[in-house]
PDB file of N, CA and C in Angstrom:
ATOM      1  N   UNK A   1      70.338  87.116  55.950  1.00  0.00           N
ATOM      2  CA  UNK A   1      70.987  86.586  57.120  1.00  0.00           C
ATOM      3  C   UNK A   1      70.690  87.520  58.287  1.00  0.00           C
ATOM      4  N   UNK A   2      70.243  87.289  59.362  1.00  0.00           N
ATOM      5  CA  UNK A   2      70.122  87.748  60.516  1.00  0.00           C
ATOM      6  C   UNK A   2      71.148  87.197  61.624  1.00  0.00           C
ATOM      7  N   UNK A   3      70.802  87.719  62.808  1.00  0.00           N
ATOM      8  CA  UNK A   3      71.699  87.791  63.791  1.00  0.00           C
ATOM      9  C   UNK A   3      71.303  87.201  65.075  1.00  0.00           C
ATOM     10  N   UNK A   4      69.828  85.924  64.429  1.00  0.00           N
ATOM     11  CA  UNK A   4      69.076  85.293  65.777  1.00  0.00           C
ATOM     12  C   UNK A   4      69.332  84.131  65.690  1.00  0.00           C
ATOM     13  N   UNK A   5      69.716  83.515  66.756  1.00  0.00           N
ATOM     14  CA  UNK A   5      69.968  82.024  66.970  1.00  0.00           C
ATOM     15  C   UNK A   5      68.048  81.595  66.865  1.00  0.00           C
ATOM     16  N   UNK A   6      68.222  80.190  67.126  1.00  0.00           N
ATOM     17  CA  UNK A   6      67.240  78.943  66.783  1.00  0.00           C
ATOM     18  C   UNK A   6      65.967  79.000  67.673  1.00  0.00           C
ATOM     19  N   UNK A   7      66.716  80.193  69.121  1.00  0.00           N
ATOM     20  CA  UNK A   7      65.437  79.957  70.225  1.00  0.00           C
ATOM     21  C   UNK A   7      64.723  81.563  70.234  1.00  0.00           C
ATOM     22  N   UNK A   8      65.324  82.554  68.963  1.00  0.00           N
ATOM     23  CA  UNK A   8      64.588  84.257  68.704  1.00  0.00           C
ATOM     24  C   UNK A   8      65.857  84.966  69.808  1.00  0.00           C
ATOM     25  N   UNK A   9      66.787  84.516  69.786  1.00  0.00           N
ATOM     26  CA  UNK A   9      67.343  85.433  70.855  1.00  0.00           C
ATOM     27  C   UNK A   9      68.211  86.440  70.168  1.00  0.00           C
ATOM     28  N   UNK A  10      67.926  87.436  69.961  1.00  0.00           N
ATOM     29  CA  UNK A  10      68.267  88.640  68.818  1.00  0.00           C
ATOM     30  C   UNK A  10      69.346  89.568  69.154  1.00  0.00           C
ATOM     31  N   UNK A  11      70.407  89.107  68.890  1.00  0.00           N
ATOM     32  CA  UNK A  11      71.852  89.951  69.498  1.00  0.00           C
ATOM     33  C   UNK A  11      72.507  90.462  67.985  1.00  0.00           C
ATOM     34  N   UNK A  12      71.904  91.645  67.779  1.00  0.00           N
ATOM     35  CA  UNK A  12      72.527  92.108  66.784  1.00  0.00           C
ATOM     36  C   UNK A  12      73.898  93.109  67.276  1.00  0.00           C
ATOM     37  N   UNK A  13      74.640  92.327  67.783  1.00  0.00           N
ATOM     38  CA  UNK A  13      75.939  93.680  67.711  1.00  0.00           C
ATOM     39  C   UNK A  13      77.175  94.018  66.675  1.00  0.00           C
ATOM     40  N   UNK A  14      78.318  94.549  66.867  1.00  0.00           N
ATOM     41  CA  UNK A  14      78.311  95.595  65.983  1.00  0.00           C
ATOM     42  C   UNK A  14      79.043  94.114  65.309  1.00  0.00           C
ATOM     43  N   UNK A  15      79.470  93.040  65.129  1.00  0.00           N
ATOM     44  CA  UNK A  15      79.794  92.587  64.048  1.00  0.00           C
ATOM     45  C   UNK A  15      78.790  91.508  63.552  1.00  0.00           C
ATOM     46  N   UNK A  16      77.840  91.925  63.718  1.00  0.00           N
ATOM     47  CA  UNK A  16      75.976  91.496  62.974  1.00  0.00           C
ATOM     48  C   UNK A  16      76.453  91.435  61.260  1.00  0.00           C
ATOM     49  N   UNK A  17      76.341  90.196  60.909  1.00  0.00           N
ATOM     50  CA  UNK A  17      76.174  91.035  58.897  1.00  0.00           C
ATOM     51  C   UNK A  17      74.784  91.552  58.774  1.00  0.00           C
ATOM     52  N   UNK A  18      73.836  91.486  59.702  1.00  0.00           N
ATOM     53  CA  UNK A  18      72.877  92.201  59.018  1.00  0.00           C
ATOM     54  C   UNK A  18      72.455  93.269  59.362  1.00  0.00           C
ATOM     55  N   UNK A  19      73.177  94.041  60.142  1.00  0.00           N
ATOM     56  CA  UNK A  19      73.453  95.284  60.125  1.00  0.00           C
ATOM     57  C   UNK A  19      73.445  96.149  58.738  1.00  0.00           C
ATOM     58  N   UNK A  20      72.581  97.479  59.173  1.00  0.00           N
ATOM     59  CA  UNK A  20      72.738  97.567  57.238  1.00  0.00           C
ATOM     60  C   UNK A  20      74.153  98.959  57.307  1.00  0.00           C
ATOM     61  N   UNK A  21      74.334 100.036  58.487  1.00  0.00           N
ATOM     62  CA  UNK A  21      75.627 100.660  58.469  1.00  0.00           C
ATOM     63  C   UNK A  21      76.525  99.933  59.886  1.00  0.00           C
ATOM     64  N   UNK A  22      77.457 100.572  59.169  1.00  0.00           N
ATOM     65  CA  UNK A  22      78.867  99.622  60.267  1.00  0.00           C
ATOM     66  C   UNK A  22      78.316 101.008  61.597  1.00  0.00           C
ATOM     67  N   UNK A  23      79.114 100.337  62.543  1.00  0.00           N
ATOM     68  CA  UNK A  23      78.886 101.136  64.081  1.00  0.00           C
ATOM     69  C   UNK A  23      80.018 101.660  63.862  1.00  0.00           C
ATOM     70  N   UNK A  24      80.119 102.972  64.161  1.00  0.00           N
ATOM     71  CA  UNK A  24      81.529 104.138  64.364  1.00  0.00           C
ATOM     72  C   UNK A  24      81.474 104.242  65.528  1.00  0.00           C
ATOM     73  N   UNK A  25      82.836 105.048  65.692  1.00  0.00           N
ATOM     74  CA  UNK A  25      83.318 105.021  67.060  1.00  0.00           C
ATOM     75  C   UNK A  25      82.332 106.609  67.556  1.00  0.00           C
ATOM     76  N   UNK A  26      82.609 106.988  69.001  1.00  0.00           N
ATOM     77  CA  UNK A  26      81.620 108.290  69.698  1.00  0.00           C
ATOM     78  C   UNK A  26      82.306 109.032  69.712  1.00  0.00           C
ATOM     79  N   UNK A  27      83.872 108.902  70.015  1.00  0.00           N
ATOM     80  CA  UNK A  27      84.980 109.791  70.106  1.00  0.00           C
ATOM     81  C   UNK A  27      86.286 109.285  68.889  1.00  0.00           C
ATOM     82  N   UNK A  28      86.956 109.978  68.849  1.00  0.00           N
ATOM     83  CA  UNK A  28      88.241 109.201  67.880  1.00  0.00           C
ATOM     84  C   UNK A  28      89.163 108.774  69.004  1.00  0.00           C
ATOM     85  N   UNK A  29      89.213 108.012  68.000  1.00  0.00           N
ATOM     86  CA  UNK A  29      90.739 106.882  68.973  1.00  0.00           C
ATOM     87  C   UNK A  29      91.490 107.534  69.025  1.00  0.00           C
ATOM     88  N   UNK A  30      92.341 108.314  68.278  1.00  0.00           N
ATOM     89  CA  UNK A  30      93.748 109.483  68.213  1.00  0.00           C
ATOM     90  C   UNK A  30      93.009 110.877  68.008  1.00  0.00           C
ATOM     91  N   UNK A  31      93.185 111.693  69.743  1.00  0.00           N
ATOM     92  CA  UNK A  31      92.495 113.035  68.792  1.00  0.00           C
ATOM     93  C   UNK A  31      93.314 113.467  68.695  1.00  0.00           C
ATOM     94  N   UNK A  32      93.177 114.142  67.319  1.00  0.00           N
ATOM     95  CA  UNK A  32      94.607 115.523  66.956  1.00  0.00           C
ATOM     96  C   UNK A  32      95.172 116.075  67.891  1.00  0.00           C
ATOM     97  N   UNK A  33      96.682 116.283  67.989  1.00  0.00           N
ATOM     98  CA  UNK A  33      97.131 117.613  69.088  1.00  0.00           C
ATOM     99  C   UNK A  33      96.752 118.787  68.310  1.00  0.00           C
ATOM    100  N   UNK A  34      96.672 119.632  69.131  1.00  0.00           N
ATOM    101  CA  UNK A  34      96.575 121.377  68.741  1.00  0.00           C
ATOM    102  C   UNK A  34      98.169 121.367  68.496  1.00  0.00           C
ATOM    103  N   UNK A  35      98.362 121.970  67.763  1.00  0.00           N
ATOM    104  CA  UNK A  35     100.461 122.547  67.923  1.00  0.00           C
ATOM    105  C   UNK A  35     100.123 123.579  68.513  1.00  0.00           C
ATOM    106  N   UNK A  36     100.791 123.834  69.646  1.00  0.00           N
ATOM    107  CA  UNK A  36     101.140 125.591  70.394  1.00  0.00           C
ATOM    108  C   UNK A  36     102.076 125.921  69.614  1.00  0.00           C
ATOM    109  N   UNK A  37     102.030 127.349  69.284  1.00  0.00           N
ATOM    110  CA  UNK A  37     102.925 128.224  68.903  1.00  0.00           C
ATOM    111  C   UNK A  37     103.587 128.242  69.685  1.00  0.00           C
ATOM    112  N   UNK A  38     105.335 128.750  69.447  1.00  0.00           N
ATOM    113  CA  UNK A  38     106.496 129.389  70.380  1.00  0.00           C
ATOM    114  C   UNK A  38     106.187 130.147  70.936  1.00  0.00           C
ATOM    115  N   UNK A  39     105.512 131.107  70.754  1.00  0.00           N
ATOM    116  CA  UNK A  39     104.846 132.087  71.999  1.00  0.00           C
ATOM    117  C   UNK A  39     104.459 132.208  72.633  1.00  0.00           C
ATOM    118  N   UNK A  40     103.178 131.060  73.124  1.00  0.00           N
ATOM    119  CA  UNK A  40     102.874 130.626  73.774  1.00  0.00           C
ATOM    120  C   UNK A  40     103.646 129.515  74.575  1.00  0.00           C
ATOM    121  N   UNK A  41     104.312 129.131  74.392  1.00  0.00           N
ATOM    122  CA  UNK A  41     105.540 127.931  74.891  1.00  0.00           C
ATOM    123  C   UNK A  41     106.591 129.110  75.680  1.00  0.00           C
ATOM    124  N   UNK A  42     106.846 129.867  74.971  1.00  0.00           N
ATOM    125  CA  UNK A  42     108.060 130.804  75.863  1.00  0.00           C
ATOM    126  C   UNK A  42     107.540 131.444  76.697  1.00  0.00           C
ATOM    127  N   UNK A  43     105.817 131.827  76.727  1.00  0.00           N
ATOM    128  CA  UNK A  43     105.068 132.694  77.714  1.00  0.00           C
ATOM    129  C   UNK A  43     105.188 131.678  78.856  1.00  0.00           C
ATOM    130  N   UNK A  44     104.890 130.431  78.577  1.00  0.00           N
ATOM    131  CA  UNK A  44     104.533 129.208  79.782  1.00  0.00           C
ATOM    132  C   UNK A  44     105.820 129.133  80.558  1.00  0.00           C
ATOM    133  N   UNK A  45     106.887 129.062  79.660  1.00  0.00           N
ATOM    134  CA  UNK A  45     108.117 128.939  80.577  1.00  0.00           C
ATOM    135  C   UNK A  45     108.922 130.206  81.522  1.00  0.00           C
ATOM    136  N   UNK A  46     108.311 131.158  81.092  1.00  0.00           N
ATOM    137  CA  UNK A  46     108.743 132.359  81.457  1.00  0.00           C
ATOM    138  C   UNK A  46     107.813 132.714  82.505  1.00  0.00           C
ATOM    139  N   UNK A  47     106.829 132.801  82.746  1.00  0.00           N
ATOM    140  CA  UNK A  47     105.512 132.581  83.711  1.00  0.00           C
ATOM    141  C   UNK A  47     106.066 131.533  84.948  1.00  0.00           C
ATOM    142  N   UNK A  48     106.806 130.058  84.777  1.00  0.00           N
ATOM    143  CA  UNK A  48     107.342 129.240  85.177  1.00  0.00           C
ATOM    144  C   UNK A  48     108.589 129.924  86.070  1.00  0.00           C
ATOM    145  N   UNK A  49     109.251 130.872  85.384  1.00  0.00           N
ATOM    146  CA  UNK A  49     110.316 131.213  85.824  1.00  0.00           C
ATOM    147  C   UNK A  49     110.021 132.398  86.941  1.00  0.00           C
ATOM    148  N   UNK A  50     109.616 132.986  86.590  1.00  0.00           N
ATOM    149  CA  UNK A  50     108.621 134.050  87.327  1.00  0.00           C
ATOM    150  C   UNK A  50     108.008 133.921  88.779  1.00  0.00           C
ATOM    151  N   UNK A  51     107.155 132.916  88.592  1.00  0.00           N
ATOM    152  CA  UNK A  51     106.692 132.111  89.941  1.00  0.00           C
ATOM    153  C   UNK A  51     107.914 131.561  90.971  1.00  0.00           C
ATOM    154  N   UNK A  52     108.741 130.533  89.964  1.00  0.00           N
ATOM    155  CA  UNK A  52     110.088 130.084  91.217  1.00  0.00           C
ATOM    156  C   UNK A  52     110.929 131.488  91.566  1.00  0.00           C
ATOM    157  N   UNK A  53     111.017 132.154  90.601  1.00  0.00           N
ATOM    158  CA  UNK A  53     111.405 133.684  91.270  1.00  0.00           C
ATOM    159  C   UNK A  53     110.834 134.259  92.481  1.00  0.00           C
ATOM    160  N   UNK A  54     109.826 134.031  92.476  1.00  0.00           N
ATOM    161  CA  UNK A  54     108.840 135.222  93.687  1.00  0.00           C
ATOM    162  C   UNK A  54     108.508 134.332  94.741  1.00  0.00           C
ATOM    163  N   UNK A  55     108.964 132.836  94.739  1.00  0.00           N
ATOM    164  CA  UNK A  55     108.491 132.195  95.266  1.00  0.00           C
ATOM    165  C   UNK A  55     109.722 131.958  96.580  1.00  0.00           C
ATOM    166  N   UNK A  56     111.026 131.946  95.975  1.00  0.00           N
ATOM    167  CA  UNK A  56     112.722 132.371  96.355  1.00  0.00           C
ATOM    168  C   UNK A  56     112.322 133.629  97.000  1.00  0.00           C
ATOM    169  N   UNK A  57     112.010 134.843  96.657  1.00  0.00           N
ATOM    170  CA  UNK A  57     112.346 135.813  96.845  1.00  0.00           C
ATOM    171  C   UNK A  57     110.984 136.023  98.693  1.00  0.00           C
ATOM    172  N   UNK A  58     110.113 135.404  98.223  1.00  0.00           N
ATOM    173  CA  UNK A  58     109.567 135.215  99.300  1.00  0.00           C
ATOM    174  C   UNK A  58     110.124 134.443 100.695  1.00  0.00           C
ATOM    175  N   UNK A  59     110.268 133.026 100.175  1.00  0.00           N
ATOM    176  CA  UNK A  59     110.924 132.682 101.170  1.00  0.00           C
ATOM    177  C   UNK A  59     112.232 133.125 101.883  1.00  0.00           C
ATOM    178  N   UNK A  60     113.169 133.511 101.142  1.00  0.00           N
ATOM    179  CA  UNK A  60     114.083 134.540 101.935  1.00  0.00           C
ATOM    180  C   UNK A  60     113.871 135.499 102.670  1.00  0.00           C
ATOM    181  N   UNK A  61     113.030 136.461 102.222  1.00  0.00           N
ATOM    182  CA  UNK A  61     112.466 137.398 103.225  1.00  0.00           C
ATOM    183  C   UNK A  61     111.704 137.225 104.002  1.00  0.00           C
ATOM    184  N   UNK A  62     110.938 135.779 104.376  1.00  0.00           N
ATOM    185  CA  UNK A  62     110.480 135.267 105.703  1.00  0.00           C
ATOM    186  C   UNK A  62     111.348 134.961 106.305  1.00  0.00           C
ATOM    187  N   UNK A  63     112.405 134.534 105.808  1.00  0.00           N
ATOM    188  CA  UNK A  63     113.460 133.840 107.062  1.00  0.00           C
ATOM    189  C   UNK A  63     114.312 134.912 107.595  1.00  0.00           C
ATOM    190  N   UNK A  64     114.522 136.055 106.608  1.00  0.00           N
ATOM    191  CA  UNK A  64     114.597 137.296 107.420  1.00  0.00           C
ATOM    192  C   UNK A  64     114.212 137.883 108.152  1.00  0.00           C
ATOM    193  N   UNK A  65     112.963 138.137 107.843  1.00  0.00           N
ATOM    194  CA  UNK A  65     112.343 138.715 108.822  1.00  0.00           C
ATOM    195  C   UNK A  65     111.480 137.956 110.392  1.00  0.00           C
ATOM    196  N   UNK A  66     112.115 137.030 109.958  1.00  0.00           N
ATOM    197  CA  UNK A  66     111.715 135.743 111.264  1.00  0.00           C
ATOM    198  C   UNK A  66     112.788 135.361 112.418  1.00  0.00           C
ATOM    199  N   UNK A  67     114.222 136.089 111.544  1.00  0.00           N
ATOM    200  CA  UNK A  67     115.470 136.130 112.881  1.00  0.00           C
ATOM    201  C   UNK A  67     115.119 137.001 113.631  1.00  0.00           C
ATOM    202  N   UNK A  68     115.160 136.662 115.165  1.00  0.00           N
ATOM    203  CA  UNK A  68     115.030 137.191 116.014  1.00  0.00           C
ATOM    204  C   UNK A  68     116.407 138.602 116.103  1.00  0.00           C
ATOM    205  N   UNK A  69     115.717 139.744 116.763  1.00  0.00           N
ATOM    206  CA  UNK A  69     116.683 140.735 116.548  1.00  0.00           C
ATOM    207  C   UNK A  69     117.605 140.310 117.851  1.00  0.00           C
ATOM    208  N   UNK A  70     117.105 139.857 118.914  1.00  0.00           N
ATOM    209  CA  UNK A  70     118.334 139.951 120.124  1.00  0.00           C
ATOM    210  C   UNK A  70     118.286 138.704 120.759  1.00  0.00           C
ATOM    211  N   UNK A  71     119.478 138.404 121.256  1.00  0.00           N
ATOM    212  CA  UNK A  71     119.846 136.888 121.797  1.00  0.00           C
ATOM    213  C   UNK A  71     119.707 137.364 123.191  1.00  0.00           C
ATOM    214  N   UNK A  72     118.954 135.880 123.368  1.00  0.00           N
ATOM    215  CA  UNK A  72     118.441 135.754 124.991  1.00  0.00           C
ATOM    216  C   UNK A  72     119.655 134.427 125.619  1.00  0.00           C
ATOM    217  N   UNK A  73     120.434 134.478 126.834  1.00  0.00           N
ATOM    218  CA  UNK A  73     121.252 133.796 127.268  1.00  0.00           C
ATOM    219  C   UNK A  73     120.617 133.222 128.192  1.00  0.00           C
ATOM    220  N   UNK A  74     120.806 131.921 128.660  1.00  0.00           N
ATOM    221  CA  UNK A  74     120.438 130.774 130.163  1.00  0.00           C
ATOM    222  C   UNK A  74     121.243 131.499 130.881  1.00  0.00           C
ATOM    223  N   UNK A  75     120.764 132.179 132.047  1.00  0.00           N
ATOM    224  CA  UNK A  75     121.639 132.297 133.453  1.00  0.00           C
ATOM    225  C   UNK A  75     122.373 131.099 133.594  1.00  0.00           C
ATOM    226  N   UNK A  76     121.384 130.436 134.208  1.00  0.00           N
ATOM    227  CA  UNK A  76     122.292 128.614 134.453  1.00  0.00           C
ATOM    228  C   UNK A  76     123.183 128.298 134.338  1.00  0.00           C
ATOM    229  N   UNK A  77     123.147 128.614 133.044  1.00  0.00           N
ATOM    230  CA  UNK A  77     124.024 127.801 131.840  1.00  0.00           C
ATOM    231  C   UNK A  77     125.369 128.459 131.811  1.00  0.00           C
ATOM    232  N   UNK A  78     124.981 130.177 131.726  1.00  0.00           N
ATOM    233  CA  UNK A  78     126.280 130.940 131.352  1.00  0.00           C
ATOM    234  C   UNK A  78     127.451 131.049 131.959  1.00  0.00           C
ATOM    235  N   UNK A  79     127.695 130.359 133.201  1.00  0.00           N
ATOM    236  CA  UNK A  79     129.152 130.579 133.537  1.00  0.00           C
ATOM    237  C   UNK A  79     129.923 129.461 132.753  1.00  0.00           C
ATOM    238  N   UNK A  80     129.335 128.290 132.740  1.00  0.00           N
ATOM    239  CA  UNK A  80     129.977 127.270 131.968  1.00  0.00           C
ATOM    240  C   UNK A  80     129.788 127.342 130.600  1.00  0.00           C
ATOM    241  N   UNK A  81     129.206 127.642 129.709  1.00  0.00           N
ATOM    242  CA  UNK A  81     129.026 127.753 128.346  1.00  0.00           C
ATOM    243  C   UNK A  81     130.387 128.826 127.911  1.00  0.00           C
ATOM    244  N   UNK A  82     131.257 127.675 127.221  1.00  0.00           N
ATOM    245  CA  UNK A  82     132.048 128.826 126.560  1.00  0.00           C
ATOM    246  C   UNK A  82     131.652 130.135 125.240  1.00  0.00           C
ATOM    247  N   UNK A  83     130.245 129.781 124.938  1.00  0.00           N
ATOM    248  CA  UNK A  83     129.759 130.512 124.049  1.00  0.00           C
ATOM    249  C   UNK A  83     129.255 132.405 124.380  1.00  0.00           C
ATOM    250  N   UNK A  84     129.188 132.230 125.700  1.00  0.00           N
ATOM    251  CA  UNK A  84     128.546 133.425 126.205  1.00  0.00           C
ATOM    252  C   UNK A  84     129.975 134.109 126.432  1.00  0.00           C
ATOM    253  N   UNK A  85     129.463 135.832 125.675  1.00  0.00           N
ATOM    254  CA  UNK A  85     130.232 136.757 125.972  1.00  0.00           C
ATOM    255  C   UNK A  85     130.299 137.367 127.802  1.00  0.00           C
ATOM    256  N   UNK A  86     131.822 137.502 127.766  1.00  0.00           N
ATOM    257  CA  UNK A  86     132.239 138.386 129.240  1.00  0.00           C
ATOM    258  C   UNK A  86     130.662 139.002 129.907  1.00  0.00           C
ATOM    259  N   UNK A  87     130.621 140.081 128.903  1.00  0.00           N
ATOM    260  CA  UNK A  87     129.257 140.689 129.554  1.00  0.00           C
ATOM    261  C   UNK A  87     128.055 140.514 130.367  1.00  0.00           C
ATOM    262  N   UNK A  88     127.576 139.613 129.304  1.00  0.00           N
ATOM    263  CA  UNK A  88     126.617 138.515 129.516  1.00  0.00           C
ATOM    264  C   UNK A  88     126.752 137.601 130.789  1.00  0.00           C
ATOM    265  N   UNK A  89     128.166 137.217 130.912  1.00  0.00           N
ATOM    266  CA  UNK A  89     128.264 136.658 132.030  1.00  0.00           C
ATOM    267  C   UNK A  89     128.386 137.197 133.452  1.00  0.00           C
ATOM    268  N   UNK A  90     128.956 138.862 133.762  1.00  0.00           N
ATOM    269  CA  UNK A  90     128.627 139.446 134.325  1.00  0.00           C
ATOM    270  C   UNK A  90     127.028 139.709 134.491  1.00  0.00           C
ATOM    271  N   UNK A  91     126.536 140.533 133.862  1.00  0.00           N
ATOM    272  CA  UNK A  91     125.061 140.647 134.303  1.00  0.00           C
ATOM    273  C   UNK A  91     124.354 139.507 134.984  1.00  0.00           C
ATOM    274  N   UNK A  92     124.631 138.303 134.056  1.00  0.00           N
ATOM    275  CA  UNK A  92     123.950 137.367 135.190  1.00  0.00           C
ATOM    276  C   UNK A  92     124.552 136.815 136.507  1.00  0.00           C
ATOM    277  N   UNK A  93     126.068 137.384 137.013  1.00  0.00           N
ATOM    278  CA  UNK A  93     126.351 137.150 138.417  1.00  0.00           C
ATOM    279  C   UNK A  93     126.035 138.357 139.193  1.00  0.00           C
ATOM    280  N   UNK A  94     125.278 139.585 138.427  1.00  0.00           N
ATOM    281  CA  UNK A  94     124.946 141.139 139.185  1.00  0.00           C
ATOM    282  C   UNK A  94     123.405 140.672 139.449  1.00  0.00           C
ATOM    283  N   UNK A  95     122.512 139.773 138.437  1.00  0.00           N
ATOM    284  CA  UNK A  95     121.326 139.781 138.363  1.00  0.00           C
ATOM    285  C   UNK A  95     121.091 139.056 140.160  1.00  0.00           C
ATOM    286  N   UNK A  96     121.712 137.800 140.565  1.00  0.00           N
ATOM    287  CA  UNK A  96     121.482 137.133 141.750  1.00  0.00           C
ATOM    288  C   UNK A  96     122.311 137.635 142.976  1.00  0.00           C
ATOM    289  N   UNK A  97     122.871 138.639 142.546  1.00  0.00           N
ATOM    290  CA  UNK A  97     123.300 139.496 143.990  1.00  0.00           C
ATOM    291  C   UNK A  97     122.350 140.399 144.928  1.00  0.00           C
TER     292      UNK A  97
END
């Protein structure tokens, strides 16, 4: 038995009976997992922990060191702003004298 129709047109594929071995697969359908050891599992998570650590510890000390050391006041603004200290509000009625 062959695998040619009536006009020679020769399509032997893989479910041909006259195939003489069956076609296997190139890769496996299910490849094995590796099992990781716990040691490697507690290194990954601890490595994990490590990084969001330094990563915290970074960003805090940018935002520290990114506050400005001294407050700048609006003249303009400062007689009416109840936020501005006495001082502050003096200097800027000495500054336009």
């Amino acid at each position: 038995m062959n695998c040619c129709d009536e006009y020679g047109d020769c399509r032997q594929g893989r479910d041909c009976p006259a195939r003489v071995a069956p076609i296997g697969r190139r890769t496996p359908r299910y490849p094995e997992a590796v099992p990781e050891s716990r040691s490697r599992i507690y290194l990954r998570s601890l490595a994990k922990a490590l990084l969001l650590t330094l990563a915290v510890i970074l960003v805090s000390a940018l935002t520290v060191a990114l506050i400005p050391k001294s407050v700048r006041y609006d003249c303009a603004t400062a007689e009416i702003h109840p936020d501005v200290p006495p001082a502050a509000k003096a200097k800027c009625r000495n500054r336009f004298l």
